[in-house]
C-alpha atoms as a PDB file:
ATOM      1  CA  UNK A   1       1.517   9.715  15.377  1.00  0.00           C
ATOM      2  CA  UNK A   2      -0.231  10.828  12.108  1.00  0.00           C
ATOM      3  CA  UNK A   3      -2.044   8.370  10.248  1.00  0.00           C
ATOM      4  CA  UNK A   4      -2.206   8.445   6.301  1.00  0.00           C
ATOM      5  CA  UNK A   5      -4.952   6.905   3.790  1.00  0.00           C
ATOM      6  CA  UNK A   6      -3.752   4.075   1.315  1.00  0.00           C
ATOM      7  CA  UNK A   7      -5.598   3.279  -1.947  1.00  0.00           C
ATOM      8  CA  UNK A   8      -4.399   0.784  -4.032  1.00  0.00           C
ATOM      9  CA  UNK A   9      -4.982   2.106  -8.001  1.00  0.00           C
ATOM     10  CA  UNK A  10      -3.699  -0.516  -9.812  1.00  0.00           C
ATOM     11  CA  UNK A  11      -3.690  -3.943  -9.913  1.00  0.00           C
ATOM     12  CA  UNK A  12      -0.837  -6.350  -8.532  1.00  0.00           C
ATOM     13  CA  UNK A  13      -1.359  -9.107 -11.468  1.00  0.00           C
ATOM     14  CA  UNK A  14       1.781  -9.571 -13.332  1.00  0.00           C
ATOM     15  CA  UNK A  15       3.841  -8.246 -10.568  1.00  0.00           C
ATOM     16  CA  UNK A  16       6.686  -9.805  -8.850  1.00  0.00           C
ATOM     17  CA  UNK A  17       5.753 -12.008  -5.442  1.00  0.00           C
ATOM     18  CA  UNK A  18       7.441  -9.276  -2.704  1.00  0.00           C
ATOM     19  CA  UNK A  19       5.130  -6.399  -4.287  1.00  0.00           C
ATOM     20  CA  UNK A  20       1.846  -8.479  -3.775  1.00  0.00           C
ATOM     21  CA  UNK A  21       2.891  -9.816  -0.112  1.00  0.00           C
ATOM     22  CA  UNK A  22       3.930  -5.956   0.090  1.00  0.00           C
ATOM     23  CA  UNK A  23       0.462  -5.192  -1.101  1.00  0.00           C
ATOM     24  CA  UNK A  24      -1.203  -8.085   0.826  1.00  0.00           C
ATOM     25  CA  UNK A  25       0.615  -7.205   4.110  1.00  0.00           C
ATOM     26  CA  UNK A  26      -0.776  -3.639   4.282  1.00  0.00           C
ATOM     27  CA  UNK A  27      -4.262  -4.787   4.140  1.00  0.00           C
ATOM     28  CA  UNK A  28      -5.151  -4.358   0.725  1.00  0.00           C
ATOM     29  CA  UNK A  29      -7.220  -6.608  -1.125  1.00  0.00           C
ATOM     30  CA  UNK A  30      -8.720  -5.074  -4.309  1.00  0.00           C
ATOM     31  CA  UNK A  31      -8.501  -2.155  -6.515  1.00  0.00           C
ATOM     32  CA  UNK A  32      -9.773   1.162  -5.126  1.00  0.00           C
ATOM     33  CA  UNK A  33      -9.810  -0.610  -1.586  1.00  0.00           C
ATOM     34  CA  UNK A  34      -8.476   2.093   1.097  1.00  0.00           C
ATOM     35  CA  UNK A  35      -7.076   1.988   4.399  1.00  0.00           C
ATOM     36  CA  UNK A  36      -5.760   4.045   7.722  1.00  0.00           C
ATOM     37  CA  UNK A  37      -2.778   3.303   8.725  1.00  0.00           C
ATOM     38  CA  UNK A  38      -0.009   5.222  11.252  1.00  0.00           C
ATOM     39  CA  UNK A  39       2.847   6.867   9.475  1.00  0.00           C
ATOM     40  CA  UNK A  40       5.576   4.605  10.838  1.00  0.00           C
ATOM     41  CA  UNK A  41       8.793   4.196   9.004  1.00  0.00           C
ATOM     42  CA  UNK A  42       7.617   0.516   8.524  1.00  0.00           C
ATOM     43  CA  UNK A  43       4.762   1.115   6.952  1.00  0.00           C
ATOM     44  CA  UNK A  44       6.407   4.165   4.869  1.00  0.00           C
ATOM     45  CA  UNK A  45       9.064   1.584   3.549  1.00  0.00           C
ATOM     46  CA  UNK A  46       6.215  -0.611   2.823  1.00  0.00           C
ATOM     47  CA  UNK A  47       4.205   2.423   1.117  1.00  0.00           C
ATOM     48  CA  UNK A  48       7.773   3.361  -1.241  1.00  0.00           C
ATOM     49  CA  UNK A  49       8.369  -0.256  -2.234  1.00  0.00           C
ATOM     50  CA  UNK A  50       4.920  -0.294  -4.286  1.00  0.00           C
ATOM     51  CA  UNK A  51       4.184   3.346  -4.824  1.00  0.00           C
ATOM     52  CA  UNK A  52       3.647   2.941  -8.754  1.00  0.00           C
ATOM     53  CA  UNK A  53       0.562   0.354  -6.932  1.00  0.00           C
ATOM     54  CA  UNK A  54      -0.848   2.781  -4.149  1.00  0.00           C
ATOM     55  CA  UNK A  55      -2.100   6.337  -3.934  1.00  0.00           C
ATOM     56  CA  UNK A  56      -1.383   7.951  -0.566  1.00  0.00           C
ATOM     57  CA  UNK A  57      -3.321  10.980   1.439  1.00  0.00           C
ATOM     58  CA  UNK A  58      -1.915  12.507   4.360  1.00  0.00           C
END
């Protein structure tokens, strides 16, 4: 399966409790952080919920 790159661009302060555990569950933990992760529709969902948060790369 293809894998895609996940920054996190902005910060989660001020944001509702489901977007940080959102953020937190993907593996972020602080601004410009980035990670690999597989393209599964779980971790797209997860991606969509807190797009205006994350950058993604294919």
């Amino acid at each position: 399966m293809a894998t895609i790159k996940i920054k996190q661009v902005r910060s989660a302060i001020k944001r509702s409790k489901r977007q940080k555990d959102t953020i937190k569950a993907l593996g972020l933990r602080k601004l410009n952080h980035t990670i690999e992760k597989e393209a599964t529709p779980q971790i797209l969902g997860m991606v969509a919920k807190v797009r205006h948060l994350v950058e993604v790369v294919e």
